[in-house]
C-alpha atoms as a PDB file:
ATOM      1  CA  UNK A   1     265.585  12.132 134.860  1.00  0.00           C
ATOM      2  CA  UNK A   2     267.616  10.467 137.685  1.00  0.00           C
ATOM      3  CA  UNK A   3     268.671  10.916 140.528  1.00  0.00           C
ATOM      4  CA  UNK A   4     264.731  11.278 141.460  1.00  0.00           C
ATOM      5  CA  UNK A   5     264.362  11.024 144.987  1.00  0.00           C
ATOM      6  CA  UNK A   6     260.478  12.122 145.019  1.00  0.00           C
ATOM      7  CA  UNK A   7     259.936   8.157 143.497  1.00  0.00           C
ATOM      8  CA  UNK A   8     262.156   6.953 146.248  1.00  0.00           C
ATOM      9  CA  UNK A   9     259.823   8.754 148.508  1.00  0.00           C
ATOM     10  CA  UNK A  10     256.690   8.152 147.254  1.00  0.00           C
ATOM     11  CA  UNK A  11     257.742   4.247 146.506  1.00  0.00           C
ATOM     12  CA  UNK A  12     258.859   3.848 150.480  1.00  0.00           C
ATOM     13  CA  UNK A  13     255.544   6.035 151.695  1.00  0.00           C
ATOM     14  CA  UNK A  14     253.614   2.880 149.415  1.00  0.00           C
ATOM     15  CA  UNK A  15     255.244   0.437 150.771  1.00  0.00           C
ATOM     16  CA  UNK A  16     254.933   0.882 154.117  1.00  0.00           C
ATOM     17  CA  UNK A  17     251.383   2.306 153.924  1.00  0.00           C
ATOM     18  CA  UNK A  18     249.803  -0.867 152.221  1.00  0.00           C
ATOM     19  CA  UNK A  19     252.781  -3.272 154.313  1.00  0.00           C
ATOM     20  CA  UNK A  20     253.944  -4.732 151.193  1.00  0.00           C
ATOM     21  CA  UNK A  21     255.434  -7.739 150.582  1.00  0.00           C
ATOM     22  CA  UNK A  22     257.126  -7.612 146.900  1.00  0.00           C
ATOM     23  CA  UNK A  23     257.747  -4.812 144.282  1.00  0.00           C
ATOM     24  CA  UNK A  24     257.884  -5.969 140.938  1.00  0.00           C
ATOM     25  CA  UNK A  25     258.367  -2.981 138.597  1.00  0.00           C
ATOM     26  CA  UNK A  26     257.113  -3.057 135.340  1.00  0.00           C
ATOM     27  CA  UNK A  27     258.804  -0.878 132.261  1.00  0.00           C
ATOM     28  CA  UNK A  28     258.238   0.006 128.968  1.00  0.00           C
ATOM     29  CA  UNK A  29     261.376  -1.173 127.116  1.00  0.00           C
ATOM     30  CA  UNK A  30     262.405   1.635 124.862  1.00  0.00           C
ATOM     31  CA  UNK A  31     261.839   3.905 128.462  1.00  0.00           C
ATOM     32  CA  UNK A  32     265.405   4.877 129.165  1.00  0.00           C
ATOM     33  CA  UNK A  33     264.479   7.396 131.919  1.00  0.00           C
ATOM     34  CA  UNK A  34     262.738   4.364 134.182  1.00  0.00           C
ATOM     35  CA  UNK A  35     265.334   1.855 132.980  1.00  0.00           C
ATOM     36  CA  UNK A  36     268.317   4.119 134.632  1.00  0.00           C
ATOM     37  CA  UNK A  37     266.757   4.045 137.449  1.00  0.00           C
ATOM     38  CA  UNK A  38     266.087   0.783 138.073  1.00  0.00           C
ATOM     39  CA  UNK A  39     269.325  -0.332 140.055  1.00  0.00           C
ATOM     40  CA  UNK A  40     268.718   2.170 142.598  1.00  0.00           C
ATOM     41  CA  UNK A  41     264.856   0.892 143.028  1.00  0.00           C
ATOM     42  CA  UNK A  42     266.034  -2.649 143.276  1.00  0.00           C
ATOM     43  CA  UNK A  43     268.738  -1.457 146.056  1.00  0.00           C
ATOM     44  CA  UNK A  44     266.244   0.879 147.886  1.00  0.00           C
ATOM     45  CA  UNK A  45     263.693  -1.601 147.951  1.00  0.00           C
ATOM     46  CA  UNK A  46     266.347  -4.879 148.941  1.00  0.00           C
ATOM     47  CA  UNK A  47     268.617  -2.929 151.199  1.00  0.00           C
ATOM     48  CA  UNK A  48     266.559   0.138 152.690  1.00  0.00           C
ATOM     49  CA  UNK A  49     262.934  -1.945 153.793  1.00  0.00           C
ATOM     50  CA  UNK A  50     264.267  -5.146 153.277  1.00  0.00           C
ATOM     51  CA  UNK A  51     261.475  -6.644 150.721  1.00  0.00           C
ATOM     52  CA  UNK A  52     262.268  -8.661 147.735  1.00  0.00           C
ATOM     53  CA  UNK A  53     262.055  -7.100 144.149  1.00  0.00           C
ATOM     54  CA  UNK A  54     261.537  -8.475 140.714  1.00  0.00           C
ATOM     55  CA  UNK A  55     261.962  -6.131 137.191  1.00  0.00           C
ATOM     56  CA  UNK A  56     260.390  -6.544 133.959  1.00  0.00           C
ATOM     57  CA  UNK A  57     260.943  -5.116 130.928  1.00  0.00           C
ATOM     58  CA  UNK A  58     258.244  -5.891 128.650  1.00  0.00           C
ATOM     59  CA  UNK A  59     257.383  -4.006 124.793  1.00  0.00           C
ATOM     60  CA  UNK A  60     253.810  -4.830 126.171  1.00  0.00           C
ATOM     61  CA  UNK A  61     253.648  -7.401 123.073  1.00  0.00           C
ATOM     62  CA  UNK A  62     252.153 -10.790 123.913  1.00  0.00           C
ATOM     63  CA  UNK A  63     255.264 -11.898 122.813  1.00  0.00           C
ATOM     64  CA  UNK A  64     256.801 -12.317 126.070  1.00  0.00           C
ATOM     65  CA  UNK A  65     253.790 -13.469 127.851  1.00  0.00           C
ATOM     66  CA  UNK A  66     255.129 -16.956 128.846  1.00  0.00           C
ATOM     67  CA  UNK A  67     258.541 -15.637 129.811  1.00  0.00           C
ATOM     68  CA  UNK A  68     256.507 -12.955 132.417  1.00  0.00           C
ATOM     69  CA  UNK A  69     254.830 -15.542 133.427  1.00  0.00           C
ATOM     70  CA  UNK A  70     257.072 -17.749 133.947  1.00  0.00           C
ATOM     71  CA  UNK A  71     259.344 -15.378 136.010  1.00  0.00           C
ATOM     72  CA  UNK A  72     255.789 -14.273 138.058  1.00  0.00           C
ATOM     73  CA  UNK A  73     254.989 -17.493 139.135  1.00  0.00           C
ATOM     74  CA  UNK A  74     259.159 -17.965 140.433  1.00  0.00           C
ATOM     75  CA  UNK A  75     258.709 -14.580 142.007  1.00  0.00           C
ATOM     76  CA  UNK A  76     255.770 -15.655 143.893  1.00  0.00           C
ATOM     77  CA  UNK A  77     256.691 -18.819 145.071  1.00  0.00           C
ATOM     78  CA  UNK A  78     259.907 -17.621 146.704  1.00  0.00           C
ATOM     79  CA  UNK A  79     257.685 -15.060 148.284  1.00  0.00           C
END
C-alpha cells in the first residue's frame, strides 16, 4: 500500500540509469493500490528529476485504444 518509497527508489534509480526522457505509467483500472499512488509518481517524477509524465488508466479493453492513442501521440510530440 502507500506511502511506498522502495517504487520511488527504484523508479528514480530507472530513470537516471537508462537517462529517460518521459514516464508514462500505465494502470489497471480497478487497481486502487497503484491508482493512490499515482499523484505522488507524477510529483516525484515532474518536481524531483524534472521529466514530463503522462498516466493511463486503461481496463486493457480495445475499447479505449483510440483515446491511448490519441493521448500517446500528444505526449510525444510535446516531448
Amino acid at each position: 500500500m502507500t506511502p511506498n518509497p522502495n517504487r520511488l527508489d527504484l523508479l528514480d534509480r530507472l530513470i537516471d540509469e537508462y537517462r529517460i526522457d518521459a514516464v508514462v505509467e500505465i494502470t489497471l483500472q480497478a487497481c486502487h493500490t497503484y491508482n493512490v499512488e499515482t499523484l505522488g509518481i507524477k510529483q516525484f517524477v515532474n518536481e524531483k528529476k524534472g521529466i514530463p509524465y503522462m498516466a493511463v488508466e486503461t481496463d486493457y479493453s480495445t475499447a479505449d485504444i483510440g483515446q491511448i492513442n490519441t493521448r500517446m501521440a500528444a505526449f510525444i510530440e510535446m516531448l
